[in-house]
Protein backbone atom coordinates (compact mmCIF):
# COMPACT_ATOMS: atom_id res chain seq x y z
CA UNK A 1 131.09 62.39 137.29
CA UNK A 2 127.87 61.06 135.27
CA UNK A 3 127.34 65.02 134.65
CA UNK A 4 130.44 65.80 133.03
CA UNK A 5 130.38 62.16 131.13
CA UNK A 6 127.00 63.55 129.74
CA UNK A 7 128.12 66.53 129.00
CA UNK A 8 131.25 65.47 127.20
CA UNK A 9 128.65 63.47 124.64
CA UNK A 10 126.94 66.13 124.11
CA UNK A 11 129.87 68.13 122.82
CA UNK A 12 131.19 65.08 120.77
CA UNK A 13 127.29 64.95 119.52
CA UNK A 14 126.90 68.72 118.63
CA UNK A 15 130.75 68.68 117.31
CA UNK A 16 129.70 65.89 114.45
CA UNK A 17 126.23 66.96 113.91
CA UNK A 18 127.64 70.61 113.25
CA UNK A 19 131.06 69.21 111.24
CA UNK A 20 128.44 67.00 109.13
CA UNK A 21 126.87 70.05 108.32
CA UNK A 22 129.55 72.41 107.39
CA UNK A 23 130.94 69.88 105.42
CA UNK A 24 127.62 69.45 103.51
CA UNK A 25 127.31 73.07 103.34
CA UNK A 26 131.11 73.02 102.21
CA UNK A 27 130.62 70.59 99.41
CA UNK A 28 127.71 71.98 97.84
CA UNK A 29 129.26 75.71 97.67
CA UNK A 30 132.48 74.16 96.42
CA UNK A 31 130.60 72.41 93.81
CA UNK A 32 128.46 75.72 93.06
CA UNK A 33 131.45 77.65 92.30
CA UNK A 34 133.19 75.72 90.41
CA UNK A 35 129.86 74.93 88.20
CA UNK A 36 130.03 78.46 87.75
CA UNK A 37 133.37 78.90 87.32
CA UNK A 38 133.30 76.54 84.43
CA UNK A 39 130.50 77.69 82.92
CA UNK A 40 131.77 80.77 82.24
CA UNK A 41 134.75 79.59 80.76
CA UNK A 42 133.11 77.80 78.55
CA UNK A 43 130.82 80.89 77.85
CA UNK A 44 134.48 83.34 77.69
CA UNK A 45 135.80 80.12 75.10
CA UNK A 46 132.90 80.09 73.02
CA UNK A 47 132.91 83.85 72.16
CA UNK A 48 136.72 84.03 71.91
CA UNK A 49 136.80 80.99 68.99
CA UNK A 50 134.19 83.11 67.08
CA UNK A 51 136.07 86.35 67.48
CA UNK A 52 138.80 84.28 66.22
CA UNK A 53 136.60 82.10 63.40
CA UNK A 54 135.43 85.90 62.27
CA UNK A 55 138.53 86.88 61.59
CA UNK A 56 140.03 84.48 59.98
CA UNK A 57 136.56 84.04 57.69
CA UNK A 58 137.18 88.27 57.15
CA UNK A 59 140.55 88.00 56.16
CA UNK A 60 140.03 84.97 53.52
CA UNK A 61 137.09 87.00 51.90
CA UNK A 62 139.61 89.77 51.60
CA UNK A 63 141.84 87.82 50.19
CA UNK A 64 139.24 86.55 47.21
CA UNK A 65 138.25 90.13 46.82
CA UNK A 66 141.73 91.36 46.06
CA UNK A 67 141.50 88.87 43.19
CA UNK A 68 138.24 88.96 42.03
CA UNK A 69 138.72 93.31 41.87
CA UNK A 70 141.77 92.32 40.09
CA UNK A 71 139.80 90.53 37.36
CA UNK A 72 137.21 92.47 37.25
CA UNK A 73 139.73 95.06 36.08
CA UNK A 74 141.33 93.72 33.15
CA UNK A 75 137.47 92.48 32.34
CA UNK A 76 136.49 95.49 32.30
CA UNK A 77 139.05 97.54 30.18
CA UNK A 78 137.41 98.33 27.34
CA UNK A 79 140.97 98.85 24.92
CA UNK A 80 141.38 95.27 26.25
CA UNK A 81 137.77 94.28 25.20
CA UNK A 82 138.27 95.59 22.12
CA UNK A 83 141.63 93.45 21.26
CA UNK A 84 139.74 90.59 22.16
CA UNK A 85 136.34 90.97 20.06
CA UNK A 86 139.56 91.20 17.56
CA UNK A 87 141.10 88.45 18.16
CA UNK A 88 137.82 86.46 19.01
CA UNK A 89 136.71 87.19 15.76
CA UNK A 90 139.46 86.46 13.28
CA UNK A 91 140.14 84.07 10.97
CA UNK A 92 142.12 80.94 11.68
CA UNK A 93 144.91 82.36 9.52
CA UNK A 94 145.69 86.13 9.64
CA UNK A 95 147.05 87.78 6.52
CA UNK A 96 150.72 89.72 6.98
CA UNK A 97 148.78 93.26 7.93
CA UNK A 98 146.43 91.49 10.39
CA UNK A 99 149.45 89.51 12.00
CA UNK A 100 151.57 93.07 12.23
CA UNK A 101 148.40 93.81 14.18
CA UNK A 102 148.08 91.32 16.35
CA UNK A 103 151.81 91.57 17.65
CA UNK A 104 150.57 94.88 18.56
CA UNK A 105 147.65 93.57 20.49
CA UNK A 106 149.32 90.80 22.11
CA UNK A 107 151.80 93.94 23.65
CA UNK A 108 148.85 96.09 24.85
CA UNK A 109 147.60 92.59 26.27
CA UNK A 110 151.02 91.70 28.29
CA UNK A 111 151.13 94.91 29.73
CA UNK A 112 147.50 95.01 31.00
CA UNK A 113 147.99 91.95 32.99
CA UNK A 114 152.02 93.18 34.05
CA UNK A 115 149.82 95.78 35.75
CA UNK A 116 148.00 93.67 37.43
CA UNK A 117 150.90 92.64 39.57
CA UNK A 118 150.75 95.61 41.58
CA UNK A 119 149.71 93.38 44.55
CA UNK A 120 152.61 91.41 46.06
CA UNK A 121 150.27 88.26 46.67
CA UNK A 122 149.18 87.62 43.48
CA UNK A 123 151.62 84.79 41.64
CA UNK A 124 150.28 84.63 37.99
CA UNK A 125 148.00 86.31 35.95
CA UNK A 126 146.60 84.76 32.85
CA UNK A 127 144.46 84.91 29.76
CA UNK A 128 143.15 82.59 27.53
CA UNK A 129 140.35 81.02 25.36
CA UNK A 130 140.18 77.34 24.63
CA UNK A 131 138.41 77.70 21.54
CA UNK A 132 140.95 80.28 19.82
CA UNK A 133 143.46 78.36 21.14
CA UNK A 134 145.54 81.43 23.06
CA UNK A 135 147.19 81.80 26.00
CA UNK A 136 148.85 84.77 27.55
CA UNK A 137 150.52 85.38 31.20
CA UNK A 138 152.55 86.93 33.39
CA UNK A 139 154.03 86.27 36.82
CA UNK A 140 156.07 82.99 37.65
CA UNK A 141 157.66 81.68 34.57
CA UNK A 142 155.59 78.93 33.09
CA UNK A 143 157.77 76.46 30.91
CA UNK A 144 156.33 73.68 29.61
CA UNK A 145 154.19 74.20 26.76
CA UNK A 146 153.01 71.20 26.09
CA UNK A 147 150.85 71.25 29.51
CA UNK A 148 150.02 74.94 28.99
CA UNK A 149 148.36 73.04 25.25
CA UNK A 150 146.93 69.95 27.40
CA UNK A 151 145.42 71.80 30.28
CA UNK A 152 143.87 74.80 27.52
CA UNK A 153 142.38 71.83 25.74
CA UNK A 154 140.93 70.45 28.72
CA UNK A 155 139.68 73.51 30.80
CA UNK A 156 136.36 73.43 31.68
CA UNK A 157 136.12 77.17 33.31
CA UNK A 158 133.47 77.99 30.63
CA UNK A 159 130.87 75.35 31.09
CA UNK A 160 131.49 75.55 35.03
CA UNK A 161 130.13 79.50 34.53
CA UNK A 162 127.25 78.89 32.58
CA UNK A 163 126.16 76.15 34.59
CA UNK A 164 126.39 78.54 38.07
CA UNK A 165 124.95 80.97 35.58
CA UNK A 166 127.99 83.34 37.31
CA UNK A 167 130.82 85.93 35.55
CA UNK A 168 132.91 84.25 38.79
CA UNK A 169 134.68 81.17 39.58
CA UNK A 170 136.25 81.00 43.11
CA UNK A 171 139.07 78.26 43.70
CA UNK A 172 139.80 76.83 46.55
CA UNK A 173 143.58 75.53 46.72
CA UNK A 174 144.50 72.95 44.36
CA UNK A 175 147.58 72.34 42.04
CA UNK A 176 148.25 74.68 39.03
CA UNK A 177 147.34 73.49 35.92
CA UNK A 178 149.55 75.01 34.03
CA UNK A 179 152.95 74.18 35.08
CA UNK A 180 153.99 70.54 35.60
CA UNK A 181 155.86 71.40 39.30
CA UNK A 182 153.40 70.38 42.69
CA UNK A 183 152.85 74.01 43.05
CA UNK A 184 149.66 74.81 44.76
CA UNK A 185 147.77 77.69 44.06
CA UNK A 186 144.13 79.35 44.74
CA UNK A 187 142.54 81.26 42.22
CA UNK A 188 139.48 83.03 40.68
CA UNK A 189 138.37 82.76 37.31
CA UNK A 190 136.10 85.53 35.23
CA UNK A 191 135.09 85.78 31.69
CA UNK A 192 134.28 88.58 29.86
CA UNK A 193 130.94 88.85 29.93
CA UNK A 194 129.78 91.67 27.84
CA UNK A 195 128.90 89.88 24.69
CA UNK A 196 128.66 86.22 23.29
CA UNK A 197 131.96 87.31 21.12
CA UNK A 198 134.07 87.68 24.44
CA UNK A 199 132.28 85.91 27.11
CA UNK A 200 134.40 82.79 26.17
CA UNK A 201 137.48 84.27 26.72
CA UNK A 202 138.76 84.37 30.38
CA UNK A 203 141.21 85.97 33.10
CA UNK A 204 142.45 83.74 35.74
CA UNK A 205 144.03 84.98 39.00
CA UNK A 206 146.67 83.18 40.97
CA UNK A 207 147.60 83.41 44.41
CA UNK A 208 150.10 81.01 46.22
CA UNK A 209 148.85 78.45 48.82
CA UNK A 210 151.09 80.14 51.43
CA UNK A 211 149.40 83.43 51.97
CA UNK A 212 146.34 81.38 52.64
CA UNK A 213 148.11 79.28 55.30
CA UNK A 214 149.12 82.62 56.95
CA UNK A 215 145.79 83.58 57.53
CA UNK A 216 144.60 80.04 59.06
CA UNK A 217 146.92 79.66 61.27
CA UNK A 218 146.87 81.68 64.35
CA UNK A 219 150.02 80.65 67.30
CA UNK A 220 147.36 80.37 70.14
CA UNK A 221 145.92 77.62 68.38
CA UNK A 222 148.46 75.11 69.88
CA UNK A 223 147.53 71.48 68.62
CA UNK A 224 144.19 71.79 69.92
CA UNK A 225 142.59 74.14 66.95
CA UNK A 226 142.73 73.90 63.10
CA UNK A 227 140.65 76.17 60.62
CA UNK A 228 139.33 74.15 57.83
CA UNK A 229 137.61 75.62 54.70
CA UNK A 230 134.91 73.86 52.96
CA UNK A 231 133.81 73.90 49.84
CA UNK A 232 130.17 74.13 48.86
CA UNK A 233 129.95 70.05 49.47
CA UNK A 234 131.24 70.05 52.51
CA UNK A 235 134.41 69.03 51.21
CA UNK A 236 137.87 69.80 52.91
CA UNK A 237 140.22 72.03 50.75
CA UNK A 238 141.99 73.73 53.22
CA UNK A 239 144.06 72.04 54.65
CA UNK A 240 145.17 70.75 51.25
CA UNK A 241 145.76 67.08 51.14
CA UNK A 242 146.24 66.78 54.95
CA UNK A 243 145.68 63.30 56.82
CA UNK A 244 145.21 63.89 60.45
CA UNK A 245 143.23 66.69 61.96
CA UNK A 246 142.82 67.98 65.69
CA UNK A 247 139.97 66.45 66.41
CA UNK A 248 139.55 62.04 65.39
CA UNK A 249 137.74 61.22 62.11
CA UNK A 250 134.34 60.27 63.96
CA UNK A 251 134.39 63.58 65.27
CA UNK A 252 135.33 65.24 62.28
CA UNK A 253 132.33 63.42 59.92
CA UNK A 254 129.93 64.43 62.74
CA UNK A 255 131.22 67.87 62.58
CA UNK A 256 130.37 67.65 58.64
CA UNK A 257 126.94 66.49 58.91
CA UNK A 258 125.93 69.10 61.32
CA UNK A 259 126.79 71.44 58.97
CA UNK A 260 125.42 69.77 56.14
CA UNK A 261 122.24 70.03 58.34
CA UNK A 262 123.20 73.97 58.82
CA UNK A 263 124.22 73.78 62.34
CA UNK A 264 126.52 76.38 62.61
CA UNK A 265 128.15 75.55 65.96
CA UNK A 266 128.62 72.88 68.94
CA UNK A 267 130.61 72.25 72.10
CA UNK A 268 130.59 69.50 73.82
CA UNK A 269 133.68 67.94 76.72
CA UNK A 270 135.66 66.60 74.00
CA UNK A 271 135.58 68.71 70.96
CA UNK A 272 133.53 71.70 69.61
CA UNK A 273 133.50 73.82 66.32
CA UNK A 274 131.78 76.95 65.22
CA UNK A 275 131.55 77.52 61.21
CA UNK A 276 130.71 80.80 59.01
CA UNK A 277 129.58 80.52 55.28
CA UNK A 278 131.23 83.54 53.20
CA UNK A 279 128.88 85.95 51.21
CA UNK A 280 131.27 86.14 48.53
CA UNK A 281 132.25 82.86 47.68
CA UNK A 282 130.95 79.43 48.26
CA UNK A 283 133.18 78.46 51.05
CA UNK A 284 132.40 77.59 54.48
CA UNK A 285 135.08 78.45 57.43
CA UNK A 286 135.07 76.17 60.61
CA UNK A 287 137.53 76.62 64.02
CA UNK A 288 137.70 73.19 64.90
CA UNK A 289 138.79 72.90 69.28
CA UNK A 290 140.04 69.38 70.62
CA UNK A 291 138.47 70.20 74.17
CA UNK A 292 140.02 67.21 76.29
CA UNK A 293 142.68 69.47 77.82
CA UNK A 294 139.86 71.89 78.66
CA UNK A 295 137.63 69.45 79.72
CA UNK A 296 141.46 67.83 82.07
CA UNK A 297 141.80 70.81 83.58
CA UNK A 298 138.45 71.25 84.41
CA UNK A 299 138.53 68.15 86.73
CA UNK A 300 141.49 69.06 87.80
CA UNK A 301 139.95 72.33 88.99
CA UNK A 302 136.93 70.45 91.05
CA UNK A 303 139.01 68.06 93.12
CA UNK A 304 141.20 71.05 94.08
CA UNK A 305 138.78 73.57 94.87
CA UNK A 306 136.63 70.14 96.84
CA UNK A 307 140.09 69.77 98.34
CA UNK A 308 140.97 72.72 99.51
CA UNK A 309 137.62 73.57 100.78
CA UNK A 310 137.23 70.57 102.92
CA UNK A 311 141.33 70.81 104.19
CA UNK A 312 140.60 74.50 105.72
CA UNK A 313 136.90 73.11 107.18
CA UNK A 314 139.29 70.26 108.99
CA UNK A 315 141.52 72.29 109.93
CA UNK A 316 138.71 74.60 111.29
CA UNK A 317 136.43 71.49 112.96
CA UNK A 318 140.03 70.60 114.81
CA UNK A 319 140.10 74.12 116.31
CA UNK A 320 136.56 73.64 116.81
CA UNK A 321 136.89 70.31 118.49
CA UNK A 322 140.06 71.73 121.17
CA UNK A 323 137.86 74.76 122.01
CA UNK A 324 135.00 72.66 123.01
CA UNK A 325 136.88 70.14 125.00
């Protein structure tokens, strides 16, 4: 009787001392894998938001390009560089035979920018000089004159190139100048360089705001990514004149300074961001990630593999525990 009372401790001994250690044993591989597991999802998120961010940086750089070839076309059309030396040069008040002239010119002028509208994207075409006082378009019909006087008066284009010591202004979005509507535009600005008798004139290419939101924004990006574009001081222009952003203003101004600092990337539980400055223009693109659904379902993903590791070791210690009695 004391034999098999002995003997029945022992089994209830070994039985613990061998569940304690499976379940050790079970705990730390459960937590192992789904270390791992995590990791690399964070590795496989990481490269897919920059295969994303490079695309979306591509396909904005394209888009500039399109417009700056387009100016750099009429800029460089020398019957067009002509008529403005021509114009540049003449007198406040053209006699009869210079005026029949200049009606000609302005015709060769209006069709060289009509042909610029070959591209479907491009909204307005214009050229001007503030100190001859012209103006000449095509594209979306601009009415009111008396902005199209205010906003010539008041351009600053010129000064703005010699300062960047640049033939090229790049515009993020912002409201057209010329037309009194909210209609919001990017553009790029060249002057024709060739000469101090034409370098004051310029060509200014318009683009609607839309075509830029079609490139920044991608379906998969839920409400838990944005693309922002920044300017060359860090400041927000795309999205234009939005409030609320993915991610909570702390994180956003910390997401600024590291870039201001020239990191180019960060992840972290709660949010992460990855950033690309263009080659062509002075813009900076960031992906932006709100990571607390990431970082929800990776929880999630511990207590049930930690649960369903240690419900199959019970369930194996019971058969464990029937076989040895």
């Amino acid at each position: 009787m004391m034999k098999n009372k002995t003997k029945g401790k022992f089994k209830l001994r070994l039985f613990f001392s061998v569940g304690s250690l499976f379940i050790c044993l079970a705990l730390i591989v459960s937590l192992l894998f789904s270390t791992t597991a995590i990791r690399n999802a964070k590795s496989t998120e990481i490269s897919s938001s920059q295969i994303v961010l490079d695309r979306v940086s591509a396909q904005v750089d394209s888009l500039y390009e399109q417009m700056n070839i387009a100016a750099t076309s009429i800029t460089k059309n020398d019957s067009l560089k002509q008529i403005i030396s021509s114009l540049n040069a003449s007198g406040p008040e053209p006699s009869s035979r210079e005026y029949m002239e200049q009606l000609s010119q302005e015709r060769i002028i209006q069709k060289t920018l009509i042909n610029m509208m070959f591209s479907p994207i491009i909204s307005n075409v214009m050229l001007y000089n503030r100190e001859c006082g012209y103006f000449y378009y095509t594209g979306i019909y601009l009415s009111d004159r008396e902005r199209i006087a205010q906003t010539l008066e008041e351009n600053r284009a010129v000064e703005l190139l010699t300062e960047a010591d640049t033939s090229t202004l790049y515009y993020g979005p912002h409201l057209n100048d010329w037309n009194s509507s909210s209609r919001t535009v990017l553009s790029v600005c060249k002057n024709f360089s060739d000469n101090a008798i034409t370098r004051d004139t310029l060509v200014e290419i318009q683009v609607p705001y839309s075509v830029l939101v079609d490139i920044c924004t991608q379906n998969t990006f839920s409400n838990e990514k944005e693309i922002l574009i920044l300017d060359s001081d860090n400041n927000i222009v795309y999205p234009f004149e939005q409030d609320g952003y993915v991610i909570s203003d702390e994180q956003l101004n910390s997401v600024l300074e590291n870039i201001q600092k020239g990191n180019t990337e960060h992840f972290s539980n709660s949010y992460s961001y990855n950033s690309s400055r263009s080659s062509l223009t002075p813009f900076t693109t960031v992906l932006i990630s709100n990571n607390k659904t990431m970082q929800s379902q990776n929880i999630s993903y511990i207590v049930t593999t930690v649960f369903t590791v240690l419900l199959v070791l019970l369930a194996a210690l019971i058969i464990m525990f029937i076989i040895l009695s």
